[in-house]
N, C-alpha and C. Protein backbone atom coordinates (compact mmCIF):
# COMPACT_ATOMS: atom_id res chain seq x y z
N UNK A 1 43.49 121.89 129.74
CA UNK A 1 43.17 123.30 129.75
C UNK A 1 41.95 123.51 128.85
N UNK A 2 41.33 124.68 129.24
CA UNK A 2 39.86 124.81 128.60
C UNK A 2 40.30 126.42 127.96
N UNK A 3 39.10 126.89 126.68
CA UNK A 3 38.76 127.99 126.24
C UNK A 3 38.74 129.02 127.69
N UNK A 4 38.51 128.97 128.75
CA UNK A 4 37.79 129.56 129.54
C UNK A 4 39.28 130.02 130.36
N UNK A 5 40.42 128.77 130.36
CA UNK A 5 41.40 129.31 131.12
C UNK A 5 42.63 129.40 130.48
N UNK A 6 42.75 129.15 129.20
CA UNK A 6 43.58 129.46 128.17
C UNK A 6 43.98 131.28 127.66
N UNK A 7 44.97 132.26 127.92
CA UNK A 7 44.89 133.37 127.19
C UNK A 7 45.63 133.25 125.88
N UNK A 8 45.64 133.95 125.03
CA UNK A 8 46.27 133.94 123.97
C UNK A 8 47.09 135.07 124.62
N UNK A 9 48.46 134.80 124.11
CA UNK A 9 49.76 136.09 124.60
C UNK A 9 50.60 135.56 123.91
N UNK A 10 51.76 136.27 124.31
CA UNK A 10 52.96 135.52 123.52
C UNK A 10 53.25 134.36 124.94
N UNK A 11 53.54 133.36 124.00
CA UNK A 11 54.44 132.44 125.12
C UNK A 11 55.53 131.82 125.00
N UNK A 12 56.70 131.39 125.43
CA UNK A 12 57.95 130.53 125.05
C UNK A 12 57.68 129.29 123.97
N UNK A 13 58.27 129.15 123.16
CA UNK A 13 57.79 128.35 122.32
C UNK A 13 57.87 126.83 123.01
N UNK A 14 58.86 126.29 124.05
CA UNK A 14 58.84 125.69 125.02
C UNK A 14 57.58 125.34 126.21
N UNK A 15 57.59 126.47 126.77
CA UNK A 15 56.05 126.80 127.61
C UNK A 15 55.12 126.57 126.66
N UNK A 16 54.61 126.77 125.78
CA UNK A 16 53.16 126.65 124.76
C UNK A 16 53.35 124.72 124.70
N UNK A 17 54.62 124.73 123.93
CA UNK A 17 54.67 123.02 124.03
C UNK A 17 54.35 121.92 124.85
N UNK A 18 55.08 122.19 125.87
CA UNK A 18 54.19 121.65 126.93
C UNK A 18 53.26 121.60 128.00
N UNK A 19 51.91 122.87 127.55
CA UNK A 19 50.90 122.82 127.43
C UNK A 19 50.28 121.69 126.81
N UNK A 20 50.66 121.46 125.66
CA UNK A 20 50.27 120.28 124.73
C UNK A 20 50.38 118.72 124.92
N UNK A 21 51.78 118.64 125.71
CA UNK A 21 52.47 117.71 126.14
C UNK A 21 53.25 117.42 127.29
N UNK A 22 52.18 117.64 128.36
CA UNK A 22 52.48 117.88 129.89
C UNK A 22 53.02 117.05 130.29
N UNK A 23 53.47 115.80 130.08
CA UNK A 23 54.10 114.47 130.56
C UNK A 23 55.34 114.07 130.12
N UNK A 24 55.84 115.11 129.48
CA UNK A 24 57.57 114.99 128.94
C UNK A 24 57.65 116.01 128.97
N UNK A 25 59.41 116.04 128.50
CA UNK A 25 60.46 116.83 129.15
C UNK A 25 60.32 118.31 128.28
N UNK A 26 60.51 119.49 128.80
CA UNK A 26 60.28 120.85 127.95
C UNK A 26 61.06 120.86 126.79
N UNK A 27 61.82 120.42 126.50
CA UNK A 27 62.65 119.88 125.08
C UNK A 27 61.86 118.68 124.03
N UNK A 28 61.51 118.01 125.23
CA UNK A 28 60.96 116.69 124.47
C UNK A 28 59.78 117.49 123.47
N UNK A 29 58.99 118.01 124.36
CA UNK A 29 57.74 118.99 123.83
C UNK A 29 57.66 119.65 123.06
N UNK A 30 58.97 120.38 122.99
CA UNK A 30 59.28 121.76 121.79
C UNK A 30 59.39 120.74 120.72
N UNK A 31 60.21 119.97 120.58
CA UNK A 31 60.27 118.70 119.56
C UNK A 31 59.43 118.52 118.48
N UNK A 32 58.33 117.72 119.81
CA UNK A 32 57.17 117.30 119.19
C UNK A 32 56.04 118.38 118.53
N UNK A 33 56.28 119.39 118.97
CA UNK A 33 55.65 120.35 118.17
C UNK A 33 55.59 120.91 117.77
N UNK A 34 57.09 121.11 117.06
CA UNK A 34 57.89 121.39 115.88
C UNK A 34 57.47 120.44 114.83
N UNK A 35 58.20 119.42 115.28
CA UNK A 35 57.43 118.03 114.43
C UNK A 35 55.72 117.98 113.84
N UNK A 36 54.86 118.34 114.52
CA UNK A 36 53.66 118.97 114.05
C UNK A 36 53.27 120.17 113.13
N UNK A 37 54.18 121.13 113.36
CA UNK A 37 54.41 122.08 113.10
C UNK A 37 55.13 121.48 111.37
N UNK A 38 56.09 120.75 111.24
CA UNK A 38 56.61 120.54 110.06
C UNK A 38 55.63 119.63 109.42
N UNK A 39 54.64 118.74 109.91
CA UNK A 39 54.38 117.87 109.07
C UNK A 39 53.42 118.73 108.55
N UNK A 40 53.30 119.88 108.57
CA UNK A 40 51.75 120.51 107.81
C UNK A 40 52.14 121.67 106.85
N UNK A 41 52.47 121.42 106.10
CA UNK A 41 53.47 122.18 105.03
C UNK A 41 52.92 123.72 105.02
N UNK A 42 51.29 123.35 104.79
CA UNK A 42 50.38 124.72 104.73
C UNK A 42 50.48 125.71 106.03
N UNK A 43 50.19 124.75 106.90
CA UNK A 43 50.32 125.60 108.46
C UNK A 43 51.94 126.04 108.42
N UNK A 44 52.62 125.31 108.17
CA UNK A 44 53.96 125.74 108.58
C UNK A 44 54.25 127.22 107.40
N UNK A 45 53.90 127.05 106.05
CA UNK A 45 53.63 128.87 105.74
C UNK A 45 52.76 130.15 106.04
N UNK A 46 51.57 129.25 106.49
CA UNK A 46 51.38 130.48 107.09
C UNK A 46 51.46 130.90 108.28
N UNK A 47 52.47 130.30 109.49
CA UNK A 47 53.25 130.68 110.49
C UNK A 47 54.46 131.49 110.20
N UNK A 48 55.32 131.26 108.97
CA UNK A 48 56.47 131.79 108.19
C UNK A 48 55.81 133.47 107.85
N UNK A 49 54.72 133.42 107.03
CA UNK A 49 53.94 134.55 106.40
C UNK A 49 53.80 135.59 107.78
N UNK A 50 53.32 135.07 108.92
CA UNK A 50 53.34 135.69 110.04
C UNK A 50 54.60 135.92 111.20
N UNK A 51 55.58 136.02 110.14
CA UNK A 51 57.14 136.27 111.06
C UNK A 51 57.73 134.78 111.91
N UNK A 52 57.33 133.81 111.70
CA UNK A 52 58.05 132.71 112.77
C UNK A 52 58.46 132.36 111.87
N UNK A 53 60.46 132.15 112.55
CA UNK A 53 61.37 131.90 112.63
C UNK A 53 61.59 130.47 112.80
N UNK A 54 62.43 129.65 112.36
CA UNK A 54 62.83 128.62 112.94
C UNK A 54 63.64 128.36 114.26
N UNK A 55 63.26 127.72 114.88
CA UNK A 55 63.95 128.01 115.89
C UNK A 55 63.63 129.10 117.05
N UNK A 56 62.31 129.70 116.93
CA UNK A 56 61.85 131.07 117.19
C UNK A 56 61.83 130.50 118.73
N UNK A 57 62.01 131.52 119.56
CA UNK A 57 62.27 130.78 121.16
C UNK A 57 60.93 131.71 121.69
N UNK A 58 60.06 132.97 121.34
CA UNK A 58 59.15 133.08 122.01
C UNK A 58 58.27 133.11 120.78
N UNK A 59 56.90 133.16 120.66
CA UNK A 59 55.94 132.93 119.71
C UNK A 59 55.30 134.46 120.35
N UNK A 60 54.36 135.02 119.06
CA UNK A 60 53.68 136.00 119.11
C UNK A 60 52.33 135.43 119.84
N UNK A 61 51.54 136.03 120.05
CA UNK A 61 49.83 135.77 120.48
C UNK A 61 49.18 135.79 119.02
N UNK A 62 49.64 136.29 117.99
CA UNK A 62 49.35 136.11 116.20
C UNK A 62 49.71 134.78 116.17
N UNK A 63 50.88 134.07 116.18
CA UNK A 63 51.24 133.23 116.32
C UNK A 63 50.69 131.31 116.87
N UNK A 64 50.45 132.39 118.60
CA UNK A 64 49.44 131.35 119.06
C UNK A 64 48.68 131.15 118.67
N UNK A 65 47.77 132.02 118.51
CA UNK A 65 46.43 131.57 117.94
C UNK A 65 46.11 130.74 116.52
N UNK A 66 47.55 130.94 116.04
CA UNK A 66 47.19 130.31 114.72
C UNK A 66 47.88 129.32 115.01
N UNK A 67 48.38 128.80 115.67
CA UNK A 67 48.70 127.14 116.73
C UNK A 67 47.54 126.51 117.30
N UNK A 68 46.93 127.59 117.98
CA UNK A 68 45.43 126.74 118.84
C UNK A 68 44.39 126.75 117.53
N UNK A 69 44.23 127.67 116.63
CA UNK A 69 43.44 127.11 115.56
C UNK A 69 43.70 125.35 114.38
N UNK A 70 44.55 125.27 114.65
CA UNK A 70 45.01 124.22 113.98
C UNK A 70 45.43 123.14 114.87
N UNK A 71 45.88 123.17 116.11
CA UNK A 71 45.88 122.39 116.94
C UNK A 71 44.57 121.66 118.03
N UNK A 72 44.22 122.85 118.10
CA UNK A 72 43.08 123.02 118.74
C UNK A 72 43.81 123.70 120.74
N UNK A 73 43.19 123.83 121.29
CA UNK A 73 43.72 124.37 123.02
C UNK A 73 44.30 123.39 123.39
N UNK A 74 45.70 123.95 124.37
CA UNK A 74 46.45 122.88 124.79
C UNK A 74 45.36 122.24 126.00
């Protein structure tokens, strides 16, 4: 996926995942990018600072974006 066909919205925290990780399972995905999500202590507060939940099942478009900034576009 590109800047060009990417929107920022809210998306399932599932759906956003495997954007990232199109070749495993929608669980497998949420996983792994949780797991990303935890290994970055900093990112992971200021996702907290911006209302996400553990476990949060849809993500804000505040949210996303501060996923695709640190991740970069799925």
């Amino acid at each position: 996926m590109n800047e060009e066909t990417f929107k920022v919205r809210a998306y399932g925290f599932g759906e956003l995942a495997q954007l990232y990780f199109p070749n495993i399972t929608k669980k497998s995905a949420a996983e792994q990018l949780r797991n990303w999500i935890a290994l970055n202590k900093n990112f992971k507060n200021k996702l907290l600072v911006n209302g996400h939940k553990p476990r949060q099942r849809v993500l804000t478009p505040i949210q996303v974006n501060l996923i695709i900034e640190e991740f970069g576009i799925p």
